[in-house]
N, C-alpha and C. Protein backbone atom coordinates (compact mmCIF):
# COMPACT_ATOMS: atom_id res chain seq x y z
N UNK A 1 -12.96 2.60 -32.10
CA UNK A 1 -11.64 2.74 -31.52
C UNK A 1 -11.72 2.34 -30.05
N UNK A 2 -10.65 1.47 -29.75
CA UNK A 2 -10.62 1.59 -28.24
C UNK A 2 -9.33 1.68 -27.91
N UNK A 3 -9.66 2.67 -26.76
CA UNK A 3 -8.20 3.34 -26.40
C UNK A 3 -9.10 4.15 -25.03
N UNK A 4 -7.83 3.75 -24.19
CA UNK A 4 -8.32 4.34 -22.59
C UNK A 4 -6.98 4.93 -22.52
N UNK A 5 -7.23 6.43 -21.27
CA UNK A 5 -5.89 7.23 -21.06
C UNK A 5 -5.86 7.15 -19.23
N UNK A 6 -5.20 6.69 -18.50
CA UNK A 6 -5.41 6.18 -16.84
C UNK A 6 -4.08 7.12 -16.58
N UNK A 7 -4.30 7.77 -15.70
CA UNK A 7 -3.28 8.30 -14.73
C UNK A 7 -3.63 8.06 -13.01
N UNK A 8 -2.83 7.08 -12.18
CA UNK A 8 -2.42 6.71 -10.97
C UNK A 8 -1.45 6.16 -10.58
N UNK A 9 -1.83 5.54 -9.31
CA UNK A 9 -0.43 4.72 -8.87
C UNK A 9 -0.89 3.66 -8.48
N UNK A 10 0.11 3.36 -9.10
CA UNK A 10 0.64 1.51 -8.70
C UNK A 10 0.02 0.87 -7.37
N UNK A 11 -0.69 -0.06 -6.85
CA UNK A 11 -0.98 -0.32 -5.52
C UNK A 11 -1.03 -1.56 -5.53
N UNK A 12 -0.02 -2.76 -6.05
CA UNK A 12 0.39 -3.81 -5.85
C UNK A 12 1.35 -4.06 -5.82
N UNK A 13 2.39 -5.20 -5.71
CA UNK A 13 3.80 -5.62 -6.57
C UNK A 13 3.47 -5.66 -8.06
N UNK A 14 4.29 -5.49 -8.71
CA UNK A 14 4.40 -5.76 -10.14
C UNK A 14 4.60 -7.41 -10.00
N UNK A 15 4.24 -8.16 -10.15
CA UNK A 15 4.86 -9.33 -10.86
C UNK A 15 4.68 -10.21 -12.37
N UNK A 16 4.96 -10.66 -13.02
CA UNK A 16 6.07 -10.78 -13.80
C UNK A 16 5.22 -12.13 -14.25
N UNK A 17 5.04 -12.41 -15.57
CA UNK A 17 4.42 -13.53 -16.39
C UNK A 17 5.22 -13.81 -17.31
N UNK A 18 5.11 -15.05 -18.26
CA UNK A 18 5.74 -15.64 -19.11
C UNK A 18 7.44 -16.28 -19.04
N UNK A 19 7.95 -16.19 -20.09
CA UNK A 19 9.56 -15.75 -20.20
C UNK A 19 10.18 -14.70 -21.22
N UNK A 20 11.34 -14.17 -20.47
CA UNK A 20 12.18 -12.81 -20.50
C UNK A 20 11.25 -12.67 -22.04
N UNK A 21 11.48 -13.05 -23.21
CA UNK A 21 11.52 -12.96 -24.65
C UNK A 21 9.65 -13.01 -24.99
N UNK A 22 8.78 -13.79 -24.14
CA UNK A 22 7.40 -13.53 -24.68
C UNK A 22 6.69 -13.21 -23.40
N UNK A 23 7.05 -12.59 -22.70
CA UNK A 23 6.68 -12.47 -21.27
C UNK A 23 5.87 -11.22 -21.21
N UNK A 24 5.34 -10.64 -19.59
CA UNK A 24 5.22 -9.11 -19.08
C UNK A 24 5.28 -9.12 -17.86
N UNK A 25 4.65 -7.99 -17.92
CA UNK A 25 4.42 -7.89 -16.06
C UNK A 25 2.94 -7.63 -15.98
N UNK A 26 2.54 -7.42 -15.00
CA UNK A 26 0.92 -7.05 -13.76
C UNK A 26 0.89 -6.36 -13.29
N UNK A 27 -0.15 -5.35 -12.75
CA UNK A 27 -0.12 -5.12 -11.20
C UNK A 27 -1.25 -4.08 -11.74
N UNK A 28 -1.36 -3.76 -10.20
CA UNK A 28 -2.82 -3.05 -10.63
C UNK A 28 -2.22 -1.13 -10.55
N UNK A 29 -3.81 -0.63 -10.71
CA UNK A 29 -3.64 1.13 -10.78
C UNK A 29 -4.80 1.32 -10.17
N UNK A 30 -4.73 2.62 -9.32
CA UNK A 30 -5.68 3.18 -8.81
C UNK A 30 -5.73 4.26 -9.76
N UNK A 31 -6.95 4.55 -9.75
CA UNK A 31 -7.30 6.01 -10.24
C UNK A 31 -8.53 7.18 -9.07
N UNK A 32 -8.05 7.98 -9.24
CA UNK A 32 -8.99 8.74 -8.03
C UNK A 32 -9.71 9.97 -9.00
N UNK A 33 -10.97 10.40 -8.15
CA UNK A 33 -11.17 11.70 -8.52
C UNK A 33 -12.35 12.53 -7.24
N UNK A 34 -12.10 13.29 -6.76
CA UNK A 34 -12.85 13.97 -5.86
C UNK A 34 -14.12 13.96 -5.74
N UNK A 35 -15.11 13.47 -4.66
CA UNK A 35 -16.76 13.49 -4.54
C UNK A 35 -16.89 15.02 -4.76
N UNK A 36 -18.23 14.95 -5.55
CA UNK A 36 -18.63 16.39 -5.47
C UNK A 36 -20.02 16.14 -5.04
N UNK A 37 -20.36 17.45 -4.12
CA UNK A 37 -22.26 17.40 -4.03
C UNK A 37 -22.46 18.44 -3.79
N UNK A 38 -23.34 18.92 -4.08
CA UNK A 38 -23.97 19.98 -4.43
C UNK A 38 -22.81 21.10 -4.95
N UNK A 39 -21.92 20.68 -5.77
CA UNK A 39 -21.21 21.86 -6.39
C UNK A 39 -20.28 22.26 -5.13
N UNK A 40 -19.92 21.24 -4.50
CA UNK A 40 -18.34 21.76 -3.70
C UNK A 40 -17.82 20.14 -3.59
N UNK A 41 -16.48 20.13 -3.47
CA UNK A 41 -15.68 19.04 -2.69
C UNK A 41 -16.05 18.32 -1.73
N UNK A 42 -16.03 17.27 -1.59
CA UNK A 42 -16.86 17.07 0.01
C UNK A 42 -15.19 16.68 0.79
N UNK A 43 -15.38 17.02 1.84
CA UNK A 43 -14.16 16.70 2.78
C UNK A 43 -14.83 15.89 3.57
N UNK A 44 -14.04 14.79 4.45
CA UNK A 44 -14.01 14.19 5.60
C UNK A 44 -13.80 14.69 6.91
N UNK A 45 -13.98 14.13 7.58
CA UNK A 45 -14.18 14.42 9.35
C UNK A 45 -12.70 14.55 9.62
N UNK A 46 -11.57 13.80 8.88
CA UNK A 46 -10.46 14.71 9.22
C UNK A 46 -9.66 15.47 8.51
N UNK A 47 -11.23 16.09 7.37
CA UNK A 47 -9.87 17.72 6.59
C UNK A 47 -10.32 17.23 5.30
N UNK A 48 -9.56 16.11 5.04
CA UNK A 48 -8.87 15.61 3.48
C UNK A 48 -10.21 15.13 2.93
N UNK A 49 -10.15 15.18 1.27
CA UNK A 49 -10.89 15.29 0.05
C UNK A 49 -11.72 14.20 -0.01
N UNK A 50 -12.68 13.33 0.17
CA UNK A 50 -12.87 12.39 -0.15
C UNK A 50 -13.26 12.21 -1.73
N UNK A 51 -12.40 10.89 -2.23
CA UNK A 51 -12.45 10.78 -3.40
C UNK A 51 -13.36 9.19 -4.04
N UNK A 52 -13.53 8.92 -5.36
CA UNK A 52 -14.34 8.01 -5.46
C UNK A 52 -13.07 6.98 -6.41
N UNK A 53 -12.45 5.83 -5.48
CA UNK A 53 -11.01 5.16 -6.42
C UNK A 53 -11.73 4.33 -7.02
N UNK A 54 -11.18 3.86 -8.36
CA UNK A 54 -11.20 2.67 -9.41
C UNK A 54 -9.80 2.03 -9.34
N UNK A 55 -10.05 0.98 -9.19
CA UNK A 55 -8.58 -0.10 -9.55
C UNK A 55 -8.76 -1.08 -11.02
N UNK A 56 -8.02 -1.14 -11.24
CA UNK A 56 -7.18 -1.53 -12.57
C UNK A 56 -6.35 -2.73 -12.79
N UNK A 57 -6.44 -3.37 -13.07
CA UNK A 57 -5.51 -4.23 -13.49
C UNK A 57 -5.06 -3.49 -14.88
N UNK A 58 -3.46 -3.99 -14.74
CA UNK A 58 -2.80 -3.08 -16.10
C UNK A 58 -1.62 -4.36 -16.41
N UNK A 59 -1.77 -4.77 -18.09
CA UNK A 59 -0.55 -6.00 -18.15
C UNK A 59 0.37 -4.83 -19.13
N UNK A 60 1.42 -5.66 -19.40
CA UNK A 60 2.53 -4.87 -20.57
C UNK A 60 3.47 -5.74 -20.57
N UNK A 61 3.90 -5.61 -22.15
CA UNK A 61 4.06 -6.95 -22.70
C UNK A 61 5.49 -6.42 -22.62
N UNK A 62 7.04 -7.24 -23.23
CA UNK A 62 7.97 -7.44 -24.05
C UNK A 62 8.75 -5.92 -23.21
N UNK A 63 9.21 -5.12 -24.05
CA UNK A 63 10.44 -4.47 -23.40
C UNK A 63 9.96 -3.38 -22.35
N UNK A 64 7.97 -3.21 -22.92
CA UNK A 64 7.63 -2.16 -22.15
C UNK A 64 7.28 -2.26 -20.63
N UNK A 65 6.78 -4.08 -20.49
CA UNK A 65 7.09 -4.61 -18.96
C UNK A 65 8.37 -4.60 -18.69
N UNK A 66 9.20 -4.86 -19.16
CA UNK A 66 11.00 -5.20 -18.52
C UNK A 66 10.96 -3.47 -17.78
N UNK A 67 10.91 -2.29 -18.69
CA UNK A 67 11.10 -1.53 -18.36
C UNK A 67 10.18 -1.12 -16.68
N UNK A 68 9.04 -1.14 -17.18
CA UNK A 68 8.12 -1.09 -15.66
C UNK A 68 8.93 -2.31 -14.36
N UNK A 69 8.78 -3.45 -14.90
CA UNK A 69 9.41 -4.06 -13.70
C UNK A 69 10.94 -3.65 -13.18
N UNK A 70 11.47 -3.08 -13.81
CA UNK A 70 13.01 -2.49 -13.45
C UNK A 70 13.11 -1.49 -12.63
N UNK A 71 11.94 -0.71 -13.00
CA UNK A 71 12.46 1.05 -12.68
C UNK A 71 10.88 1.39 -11.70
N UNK A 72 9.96 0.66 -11.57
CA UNK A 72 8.74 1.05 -10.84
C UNK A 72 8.32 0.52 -9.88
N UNK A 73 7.96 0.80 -9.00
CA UNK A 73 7.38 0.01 -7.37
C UNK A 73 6.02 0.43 -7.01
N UNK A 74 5.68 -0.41 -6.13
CA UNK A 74 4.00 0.22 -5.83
C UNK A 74 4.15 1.30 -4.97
N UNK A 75 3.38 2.47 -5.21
CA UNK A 75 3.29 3.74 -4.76
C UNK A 75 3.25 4.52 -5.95
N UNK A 76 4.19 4.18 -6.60
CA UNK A 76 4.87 5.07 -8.03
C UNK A 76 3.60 5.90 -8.70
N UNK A 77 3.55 7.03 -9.63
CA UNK A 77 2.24 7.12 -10.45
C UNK A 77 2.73 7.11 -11.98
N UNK A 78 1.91 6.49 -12.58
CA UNK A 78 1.93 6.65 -14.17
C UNK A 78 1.48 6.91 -15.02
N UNK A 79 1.28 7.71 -16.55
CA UNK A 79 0.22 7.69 -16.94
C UNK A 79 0.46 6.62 -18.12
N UNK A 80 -0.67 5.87 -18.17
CA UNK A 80 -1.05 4.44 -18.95
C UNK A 80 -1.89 4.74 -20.24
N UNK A 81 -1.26 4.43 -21.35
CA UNK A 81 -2.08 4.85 -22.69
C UNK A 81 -2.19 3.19 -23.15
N UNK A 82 -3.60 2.72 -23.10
CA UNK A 82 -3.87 1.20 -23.91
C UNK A 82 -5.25 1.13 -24.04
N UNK A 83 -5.43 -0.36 -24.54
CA UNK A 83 -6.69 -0.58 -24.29
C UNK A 83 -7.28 -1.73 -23.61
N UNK A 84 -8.40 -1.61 -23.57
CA UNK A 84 -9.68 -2.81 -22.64
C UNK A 84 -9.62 -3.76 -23.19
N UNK A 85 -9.63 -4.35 -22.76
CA UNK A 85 -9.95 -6.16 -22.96
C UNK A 85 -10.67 -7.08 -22.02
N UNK A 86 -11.27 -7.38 -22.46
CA UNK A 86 -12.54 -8.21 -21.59
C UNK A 86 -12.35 -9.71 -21.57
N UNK A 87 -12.10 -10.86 -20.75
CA UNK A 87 -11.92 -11.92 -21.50
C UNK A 87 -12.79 -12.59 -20.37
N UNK A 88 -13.33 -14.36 -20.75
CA UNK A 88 -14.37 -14.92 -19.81
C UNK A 88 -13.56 -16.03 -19.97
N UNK A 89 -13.67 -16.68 -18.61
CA UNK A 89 -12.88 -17.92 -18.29
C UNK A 89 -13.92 -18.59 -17.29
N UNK A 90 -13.93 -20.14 -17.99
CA UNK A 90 -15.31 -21.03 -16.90
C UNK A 90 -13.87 -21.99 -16.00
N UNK A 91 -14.38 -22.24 -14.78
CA UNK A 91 -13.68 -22.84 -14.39
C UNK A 91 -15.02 -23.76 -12.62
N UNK A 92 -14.52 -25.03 -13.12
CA UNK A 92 -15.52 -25.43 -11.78
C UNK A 92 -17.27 -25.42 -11.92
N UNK A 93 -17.42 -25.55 -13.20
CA UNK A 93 -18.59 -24.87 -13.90
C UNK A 93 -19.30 -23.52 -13.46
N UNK A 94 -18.38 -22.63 -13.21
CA UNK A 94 -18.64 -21.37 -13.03
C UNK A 94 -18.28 -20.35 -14.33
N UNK A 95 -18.22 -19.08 -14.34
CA UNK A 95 -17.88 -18.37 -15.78
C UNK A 95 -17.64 -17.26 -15.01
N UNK A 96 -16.27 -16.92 -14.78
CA UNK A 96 -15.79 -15.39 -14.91
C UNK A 96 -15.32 -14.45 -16.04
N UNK A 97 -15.79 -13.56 -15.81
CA UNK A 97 -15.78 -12.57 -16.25
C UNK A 97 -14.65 -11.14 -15.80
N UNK A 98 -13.45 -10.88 -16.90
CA UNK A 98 -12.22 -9.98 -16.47
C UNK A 98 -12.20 -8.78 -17.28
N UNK A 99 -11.83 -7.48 -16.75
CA UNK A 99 -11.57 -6.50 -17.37
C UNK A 99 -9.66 -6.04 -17.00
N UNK A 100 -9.21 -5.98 -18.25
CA UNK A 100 -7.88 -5.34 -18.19
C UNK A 100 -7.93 -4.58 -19.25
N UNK A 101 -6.14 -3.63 -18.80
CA UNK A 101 -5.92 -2.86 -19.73
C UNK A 101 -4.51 -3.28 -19.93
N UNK A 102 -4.69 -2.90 -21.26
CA UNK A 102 -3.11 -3.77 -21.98
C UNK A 102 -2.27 -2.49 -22.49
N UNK A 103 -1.41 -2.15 -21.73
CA UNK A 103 -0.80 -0.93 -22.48
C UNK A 103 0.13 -0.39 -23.47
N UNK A 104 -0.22 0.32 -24.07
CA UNK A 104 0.40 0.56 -25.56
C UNK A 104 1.67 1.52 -24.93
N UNK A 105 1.87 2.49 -24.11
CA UNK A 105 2.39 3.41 -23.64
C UNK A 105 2.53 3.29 -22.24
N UNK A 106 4.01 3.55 -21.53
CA UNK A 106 3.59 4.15 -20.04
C UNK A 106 4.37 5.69 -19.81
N UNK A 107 3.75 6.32 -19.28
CA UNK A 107 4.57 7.91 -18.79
C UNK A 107 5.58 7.77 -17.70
N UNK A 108 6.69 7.41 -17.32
CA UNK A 108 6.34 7.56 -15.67
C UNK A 108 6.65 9.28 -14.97
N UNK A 109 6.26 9.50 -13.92
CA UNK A 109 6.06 10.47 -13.08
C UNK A 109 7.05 10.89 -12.23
């Protein structure tokens, strides 16, 4: 099975691929979660939590992008139910290598 569950926020523009009828949207997600060491929180020099972020690229296809690009902006948080997809693209005789998540679901917040 693959299936990932992401809750963050938005920290790009959304923009917008294909057309209206086979189209989606983009944009990425942060996800956070608090350093721990030795069994406490670690804080920073001014107070606040330091945390360890992951970013995301997140696509969504057909009515469930229309909906995200309509009603969501970067800042926003969501929670994202999809899955991974890995795809490799050579270009220049080089070979990259991409991780996204394609979402089946969005929550918004």
């Amino acid at each position: 099975m693959n299936k990932v569950f992401l809750s963050g926020r938005i920290t790009s523009e959304i923009s917008r691929f294909g057309t209206d009828s086979k189209g989606g949207v983009s944009f990425t997600l942060v996800t956070s979660r608090p350093v721990i060491k030795d069994g406490q929180v670690v804080k920073g020099e001014d107070g606040y939590t330091e945390t360890y972020d992951q970013f995301h690229t997140i696509k969504a296809f057909n009515g469930l992008g229309k909906s995200i690009a309509n009603h969501k902006k970067k800042g926003d948080k969501l929670i994202i139910t999809g899955e991974i997809r890995y795809s490799r693209n050579e270009k220049d005789g080089r070979t990259y290598y991409n991780t996204e998540i394609v979402a089946d679901e969005i929550e918004f917040l």
